[in-house]
Protein backbone atom coordinates (compact mmCIF):
# COMPACT_ATOMS: atom_id res chain seq x y z
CA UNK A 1 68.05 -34.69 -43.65
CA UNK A 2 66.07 -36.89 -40.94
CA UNK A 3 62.21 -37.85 -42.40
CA UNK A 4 59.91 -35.66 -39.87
CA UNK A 5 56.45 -36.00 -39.72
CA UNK A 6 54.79 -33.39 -37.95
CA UNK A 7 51.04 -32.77 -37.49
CA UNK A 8 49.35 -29.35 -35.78
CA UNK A 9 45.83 -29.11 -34.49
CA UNK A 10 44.75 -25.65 -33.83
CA UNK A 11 42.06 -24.03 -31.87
CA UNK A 12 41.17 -20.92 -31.43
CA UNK A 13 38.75 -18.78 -29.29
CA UNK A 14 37.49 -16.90 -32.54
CA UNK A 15 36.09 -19.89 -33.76
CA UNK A 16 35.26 -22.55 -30.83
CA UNK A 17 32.75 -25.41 -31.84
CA UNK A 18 30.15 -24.75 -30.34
CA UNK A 19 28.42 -27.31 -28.30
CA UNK A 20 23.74 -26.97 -28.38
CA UNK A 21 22.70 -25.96 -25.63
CA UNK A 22 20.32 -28.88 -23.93
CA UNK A 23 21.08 -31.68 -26.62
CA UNK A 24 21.59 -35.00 -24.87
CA UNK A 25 24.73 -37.64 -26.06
CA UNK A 26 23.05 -40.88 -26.59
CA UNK A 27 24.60 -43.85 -24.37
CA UNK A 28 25.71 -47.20 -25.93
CA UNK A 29 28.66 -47.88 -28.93
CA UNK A 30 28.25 -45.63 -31.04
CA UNK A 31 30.36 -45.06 -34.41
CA UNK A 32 32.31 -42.34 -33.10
CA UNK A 33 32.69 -43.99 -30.07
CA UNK A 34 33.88 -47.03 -31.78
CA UNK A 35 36.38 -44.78 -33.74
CA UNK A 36 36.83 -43.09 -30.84
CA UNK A 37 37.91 -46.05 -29.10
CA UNK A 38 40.20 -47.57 -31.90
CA UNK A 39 43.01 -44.07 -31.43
CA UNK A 40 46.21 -44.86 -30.82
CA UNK A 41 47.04 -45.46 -27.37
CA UNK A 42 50.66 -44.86 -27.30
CA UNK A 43 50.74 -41.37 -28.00
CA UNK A 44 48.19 -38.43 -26.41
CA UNK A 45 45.34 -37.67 -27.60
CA UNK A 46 43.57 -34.31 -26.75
CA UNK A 47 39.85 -33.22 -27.18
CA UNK A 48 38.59 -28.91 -26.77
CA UNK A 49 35.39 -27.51 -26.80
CA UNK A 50 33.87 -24.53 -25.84
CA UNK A 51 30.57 -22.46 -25.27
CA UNK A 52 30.02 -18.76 -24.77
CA UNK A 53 27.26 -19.91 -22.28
CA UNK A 54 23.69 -19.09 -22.17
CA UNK A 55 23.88 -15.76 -20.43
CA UNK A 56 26.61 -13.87 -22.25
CA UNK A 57 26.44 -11.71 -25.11
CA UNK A 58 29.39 -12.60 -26.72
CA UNK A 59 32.80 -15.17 -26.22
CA UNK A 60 35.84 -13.51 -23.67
CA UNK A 61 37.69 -16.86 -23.71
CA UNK A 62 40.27 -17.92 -26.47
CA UNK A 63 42.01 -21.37 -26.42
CA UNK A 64 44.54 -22.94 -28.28
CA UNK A 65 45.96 -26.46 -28.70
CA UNK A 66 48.77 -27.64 -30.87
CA UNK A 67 50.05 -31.32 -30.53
CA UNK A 68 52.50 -33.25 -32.44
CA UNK A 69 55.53 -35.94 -33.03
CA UNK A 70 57.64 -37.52 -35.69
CA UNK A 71 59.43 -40.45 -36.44
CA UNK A 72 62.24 -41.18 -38.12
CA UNK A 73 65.97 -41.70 -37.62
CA UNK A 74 66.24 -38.67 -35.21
CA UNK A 75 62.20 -38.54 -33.94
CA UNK A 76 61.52 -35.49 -31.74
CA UNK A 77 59.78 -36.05 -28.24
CA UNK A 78 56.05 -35.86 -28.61
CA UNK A 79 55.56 -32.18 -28.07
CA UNK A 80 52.20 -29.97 -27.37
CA UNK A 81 50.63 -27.05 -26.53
CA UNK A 82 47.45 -25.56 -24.64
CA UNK A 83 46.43 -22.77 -23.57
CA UNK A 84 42.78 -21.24 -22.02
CA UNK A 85 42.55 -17.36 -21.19
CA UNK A 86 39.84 -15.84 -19.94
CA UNK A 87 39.46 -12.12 -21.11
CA UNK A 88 38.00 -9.69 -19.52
CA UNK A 89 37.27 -5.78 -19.68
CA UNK A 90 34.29 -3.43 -21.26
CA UNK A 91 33.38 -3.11 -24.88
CA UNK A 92 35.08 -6.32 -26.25
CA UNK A 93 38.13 -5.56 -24.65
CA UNK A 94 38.67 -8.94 -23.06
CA UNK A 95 37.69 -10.87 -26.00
CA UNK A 96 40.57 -8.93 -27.74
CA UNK A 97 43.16 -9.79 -24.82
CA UNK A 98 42.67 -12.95 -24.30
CA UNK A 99 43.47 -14.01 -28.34
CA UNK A 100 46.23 -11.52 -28.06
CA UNK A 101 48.01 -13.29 -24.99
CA UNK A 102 46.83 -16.51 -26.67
CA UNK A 103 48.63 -15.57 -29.70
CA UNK A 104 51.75 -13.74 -27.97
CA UNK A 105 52.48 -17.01 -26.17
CA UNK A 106 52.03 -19.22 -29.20
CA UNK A 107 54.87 -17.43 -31.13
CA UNK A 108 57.12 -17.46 -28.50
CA UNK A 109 57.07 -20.52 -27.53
CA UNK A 110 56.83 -22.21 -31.26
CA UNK A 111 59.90 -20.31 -31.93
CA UNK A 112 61.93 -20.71 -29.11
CA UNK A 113 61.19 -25.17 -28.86
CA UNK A 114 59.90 -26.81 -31.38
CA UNK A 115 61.14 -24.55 -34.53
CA UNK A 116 64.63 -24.39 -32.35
CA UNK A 117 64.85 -28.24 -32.32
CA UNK A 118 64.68 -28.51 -35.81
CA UNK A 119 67.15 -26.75 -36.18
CA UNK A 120 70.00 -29.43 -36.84
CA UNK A 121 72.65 -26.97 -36.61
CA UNK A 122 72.10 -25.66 -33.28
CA UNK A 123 69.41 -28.54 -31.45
CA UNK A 124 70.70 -28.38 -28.18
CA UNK A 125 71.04 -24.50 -27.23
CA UNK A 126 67.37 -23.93 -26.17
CA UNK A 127 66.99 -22.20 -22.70
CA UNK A 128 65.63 -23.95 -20.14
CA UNK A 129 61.83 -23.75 -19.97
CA UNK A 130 60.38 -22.55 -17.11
CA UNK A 131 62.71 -19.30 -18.19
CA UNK A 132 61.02 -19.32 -21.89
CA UNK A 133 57.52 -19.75 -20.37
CA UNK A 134 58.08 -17.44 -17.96
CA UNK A 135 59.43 -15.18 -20.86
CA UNK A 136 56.19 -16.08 -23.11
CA UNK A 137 53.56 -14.75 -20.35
CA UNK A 138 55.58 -11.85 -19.78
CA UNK A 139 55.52 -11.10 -23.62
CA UNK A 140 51.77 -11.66 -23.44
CA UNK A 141 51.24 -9.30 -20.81
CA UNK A 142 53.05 -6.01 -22.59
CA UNK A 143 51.14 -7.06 -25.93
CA UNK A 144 47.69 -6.65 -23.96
CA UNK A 145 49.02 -3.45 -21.54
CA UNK A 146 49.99 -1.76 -25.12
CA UNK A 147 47.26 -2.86 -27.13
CA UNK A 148 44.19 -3.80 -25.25
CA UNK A 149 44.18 -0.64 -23.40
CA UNK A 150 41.56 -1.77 -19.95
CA UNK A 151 41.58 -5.14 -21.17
CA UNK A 152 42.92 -8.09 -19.16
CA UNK A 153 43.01 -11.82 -18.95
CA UNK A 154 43.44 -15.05 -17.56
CA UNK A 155 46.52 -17.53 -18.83
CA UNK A 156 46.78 -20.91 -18.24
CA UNK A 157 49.67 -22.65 -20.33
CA UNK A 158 50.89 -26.09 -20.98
CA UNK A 159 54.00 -26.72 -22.53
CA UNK A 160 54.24 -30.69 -22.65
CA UNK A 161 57.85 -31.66 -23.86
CA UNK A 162 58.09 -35.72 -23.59
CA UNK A 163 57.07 -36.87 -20.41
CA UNK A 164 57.27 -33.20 -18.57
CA UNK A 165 54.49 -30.45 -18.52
CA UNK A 166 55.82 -27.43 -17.87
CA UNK A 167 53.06 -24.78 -16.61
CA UNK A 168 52.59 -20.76 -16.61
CA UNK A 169 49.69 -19.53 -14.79
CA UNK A 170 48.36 -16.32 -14.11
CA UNK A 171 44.50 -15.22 -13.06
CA UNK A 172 42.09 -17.96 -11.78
CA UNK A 173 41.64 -20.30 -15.40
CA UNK A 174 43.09 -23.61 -13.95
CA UNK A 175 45.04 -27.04 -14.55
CA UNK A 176 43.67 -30.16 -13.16
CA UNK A 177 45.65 -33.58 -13.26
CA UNK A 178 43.11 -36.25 -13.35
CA UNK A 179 44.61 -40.42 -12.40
CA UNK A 180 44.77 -43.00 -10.14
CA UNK A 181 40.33 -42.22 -9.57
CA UNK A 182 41.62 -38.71 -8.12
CA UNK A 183 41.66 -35.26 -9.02
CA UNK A 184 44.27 -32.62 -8.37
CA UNK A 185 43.87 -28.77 -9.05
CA UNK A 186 47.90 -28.04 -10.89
CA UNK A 187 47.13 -24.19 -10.34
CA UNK A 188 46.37 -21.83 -7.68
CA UNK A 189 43.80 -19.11 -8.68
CA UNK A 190 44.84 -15.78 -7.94
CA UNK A 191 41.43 -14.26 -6.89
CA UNK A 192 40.55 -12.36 -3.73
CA UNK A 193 38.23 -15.36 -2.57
CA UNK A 194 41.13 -17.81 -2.64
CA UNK A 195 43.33 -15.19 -0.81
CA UNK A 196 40.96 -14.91 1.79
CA UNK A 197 40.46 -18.84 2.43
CA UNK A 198 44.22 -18.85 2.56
CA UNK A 199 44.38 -16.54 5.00
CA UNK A 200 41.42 -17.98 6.82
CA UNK A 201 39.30 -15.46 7.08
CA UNK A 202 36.73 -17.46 4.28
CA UNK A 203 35.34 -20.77 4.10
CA UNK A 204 34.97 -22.59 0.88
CA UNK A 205 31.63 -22.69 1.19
CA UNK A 206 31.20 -19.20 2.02
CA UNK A 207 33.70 -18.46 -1.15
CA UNK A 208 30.85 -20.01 -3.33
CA UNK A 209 28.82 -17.18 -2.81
CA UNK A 210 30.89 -14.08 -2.40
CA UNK A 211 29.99 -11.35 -3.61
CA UNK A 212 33.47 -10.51 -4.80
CA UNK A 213 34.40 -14.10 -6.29
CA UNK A 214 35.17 -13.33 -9.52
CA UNK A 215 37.60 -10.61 -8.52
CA UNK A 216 41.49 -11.39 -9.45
CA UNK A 217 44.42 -9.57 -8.03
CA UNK A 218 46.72 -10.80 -10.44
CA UNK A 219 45.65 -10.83 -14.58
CA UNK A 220 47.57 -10.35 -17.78
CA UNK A 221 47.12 -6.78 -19.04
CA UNK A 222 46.49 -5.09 -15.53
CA UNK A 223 50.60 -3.13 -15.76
CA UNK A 224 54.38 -4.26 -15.10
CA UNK A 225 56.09 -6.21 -13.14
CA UNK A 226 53.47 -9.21 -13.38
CA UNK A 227 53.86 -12.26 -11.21
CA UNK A 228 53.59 -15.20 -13.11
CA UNK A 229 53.43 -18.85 -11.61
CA UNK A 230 55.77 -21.24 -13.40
CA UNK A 231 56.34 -25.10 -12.63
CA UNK A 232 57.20 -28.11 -14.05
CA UNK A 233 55.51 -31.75 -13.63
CA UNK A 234 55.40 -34.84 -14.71
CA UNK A 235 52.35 -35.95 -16.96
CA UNK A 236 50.10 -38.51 -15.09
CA UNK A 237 50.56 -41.72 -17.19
CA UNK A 238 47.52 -43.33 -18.05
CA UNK A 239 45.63 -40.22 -16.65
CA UNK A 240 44.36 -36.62 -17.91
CA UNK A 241 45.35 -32.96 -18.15
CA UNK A 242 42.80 -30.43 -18.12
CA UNK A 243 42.93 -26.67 -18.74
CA UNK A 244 39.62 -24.67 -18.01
CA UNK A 245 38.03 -21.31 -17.71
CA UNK A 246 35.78 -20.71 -14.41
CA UNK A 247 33.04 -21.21 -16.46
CA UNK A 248 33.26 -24.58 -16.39
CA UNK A 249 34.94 -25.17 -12.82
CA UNK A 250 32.86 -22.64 -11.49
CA UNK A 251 29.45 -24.42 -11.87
CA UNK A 252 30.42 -27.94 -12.62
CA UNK A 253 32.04 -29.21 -9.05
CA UNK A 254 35.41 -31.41 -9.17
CA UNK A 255 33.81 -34.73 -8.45
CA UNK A 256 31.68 -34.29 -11.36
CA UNK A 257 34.22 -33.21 -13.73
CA UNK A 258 36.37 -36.35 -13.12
CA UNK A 259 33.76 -38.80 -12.92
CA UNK A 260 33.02 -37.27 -16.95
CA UNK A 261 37.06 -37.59 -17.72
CA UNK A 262 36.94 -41.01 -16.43
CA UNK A 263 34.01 -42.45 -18.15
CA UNK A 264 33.97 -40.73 -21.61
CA UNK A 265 35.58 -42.96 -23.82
CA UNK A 266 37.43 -39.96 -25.92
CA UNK A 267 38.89 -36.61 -24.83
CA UNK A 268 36.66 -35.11 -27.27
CA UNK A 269 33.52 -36.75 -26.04
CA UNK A 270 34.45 -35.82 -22.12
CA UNK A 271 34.85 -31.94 -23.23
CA UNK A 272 31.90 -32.19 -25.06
CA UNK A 273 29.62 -33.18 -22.15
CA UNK A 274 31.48 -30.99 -19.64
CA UNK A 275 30.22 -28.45 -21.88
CA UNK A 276 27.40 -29.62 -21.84
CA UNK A 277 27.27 -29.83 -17.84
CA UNK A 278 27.81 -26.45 -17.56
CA UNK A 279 25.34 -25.19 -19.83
CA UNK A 280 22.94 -27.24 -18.03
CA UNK A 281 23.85 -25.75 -14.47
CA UNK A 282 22.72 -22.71 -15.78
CA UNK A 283 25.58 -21.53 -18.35
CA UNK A 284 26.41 -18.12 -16.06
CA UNK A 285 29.80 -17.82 -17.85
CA UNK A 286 31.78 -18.43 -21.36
CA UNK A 287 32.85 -22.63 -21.05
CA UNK A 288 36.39 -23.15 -22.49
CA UNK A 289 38.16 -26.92 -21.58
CA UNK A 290 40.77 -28.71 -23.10
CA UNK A 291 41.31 -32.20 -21.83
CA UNK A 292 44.79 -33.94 -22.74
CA UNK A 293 44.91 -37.85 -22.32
CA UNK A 294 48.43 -39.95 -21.71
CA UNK A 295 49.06 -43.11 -22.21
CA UNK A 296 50.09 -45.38 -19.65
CA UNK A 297 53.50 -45.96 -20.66
């Protein structure tokens, strides 16, 4: 049998690190940095961090990463991936969706790619996988309808397979592809505010302040026949993925957000501040952001 080397990361919304609330990074090279800096740089390397903000009780959002590759004789394609939902619902209900959908899609998807292509028997019989994601969400959505009873949530997936990121997206968490100095929203939220400026009866600056701006029309959890967004893309070489919750996109604006991807010297260190950033602004929501970084060839 072919040597494989595999190695998981996992993170999950039931136990985020936490980032302090008002604590300042120090500039200059420090040791972390330095480590930081020394990562390999021909293989991605992904940061996460989260916050349940300074004005909520308790933490809706759940987030997962899993990364990994192998060498060998046979070596899989580096494979990965991350997930941020954003639950919502009364007494703890979202909290409960959104590490049930987190979970649901997890399984699937483990099961159906990266378990399926070690399979040496049978390696090449996977279905295609905008069908599995789009399978995977769907899952997601009956697990939370039958179990989370009011609850709903947010899904923003990222299935990276080699050089292709293959996306499912439901609610209004969102994708960003970060390169070349400019940034690029992957997703399109599913709220009423974003209907409205489609339909141009809503300005984005008027969105900012809407009354009803945190109201989706499409969620995981809210009954059958869910829509779910599903696309494939290449991953920006030399550039960054990242997966967040409003909370962060919500208060922290775009040209802000890249100018911290860009200049942070680890993915770890950029979520960390970003954090950070929104907790400063005010902290109005739970912060969840995973940040995936490519190499440039």
């Amino acid at each position: 049998m072919t040597p494989l080397k595999t190695f998981f990361s996992r993170i999950f919304g039931s136990s985020p690190p936490q980032t302090k609330t008002g604590s300042q990074l120090t500039g200059g090279e420090s040791a972390m940095s330095r480590a930081y800096n020394s990562a390999p740089n021909d293989r991605i390397i992904v940061g996460a961090s989260q916050s349940t903000g300074l004005e909520r009780s308790h933490n809706e959002d759940a987030q997962l990463v899993i990364k990994g590759d192998s060498a060998g004789a046979e070596p899989l394609p580096e494979f990965g991936l991350f997930m941020v939902a954003d639950g919502m619902g009364g007494h703890r209900s979202g909290e409960v969706a959104s590490n049930v959908s987190i979970r649901s899609v997890a399984r699937k998807l483990m099961e159906e790619t990266i378990l399926h292509m070690l399979d040496f028997d049978n390696p090449n019989e996977m279905l295609p996988l905008q069908e599995l994601l789009h399978a995977a969400l769907d899952e997601a959505n009956t697990a939370v309808v039958e179990q989370v009873p009011g609850g709903g949530t947010t899904m923003t997936a990222v299935l990276l397979l080699g050089s292709q990121m293959t996306i499912g997206h439901v609610g209004d968490s969102r994708a960003y592809s970060i390169n070349n100095g400019q940034i690029e929203i992957l997703t399109r939220d599913h709220s009423l505010v974003e209907r409205l400026k489609e339909l141009g009866q809503l300005t984005a600056e008027e969105a900012e302040s809407h009354p009803q701006r945190n109201v989706l029309y499409r969620a995981i959890g809210q009954g059958a026949n869910l829509e779910i967004d599903v696309f494939t893309t290449t991953a920006p070489k030399g550039g960054h993925l990242l997966i967040c919750s409003d909370g962060l996109w919500g208060v922290v604006p775009d040209p802000q957000i890249k100018h911290v991807v860009n200049d942070a010297p680890h993915p770890q260190i950029a979520c960390e501040q970003l954090v950070q950033a929104a907790n400063l602004a005010g902290g109005p929501d739970n912060i969840s952001v995973v940040i995936v970084r490519f190499p440039s060839d």
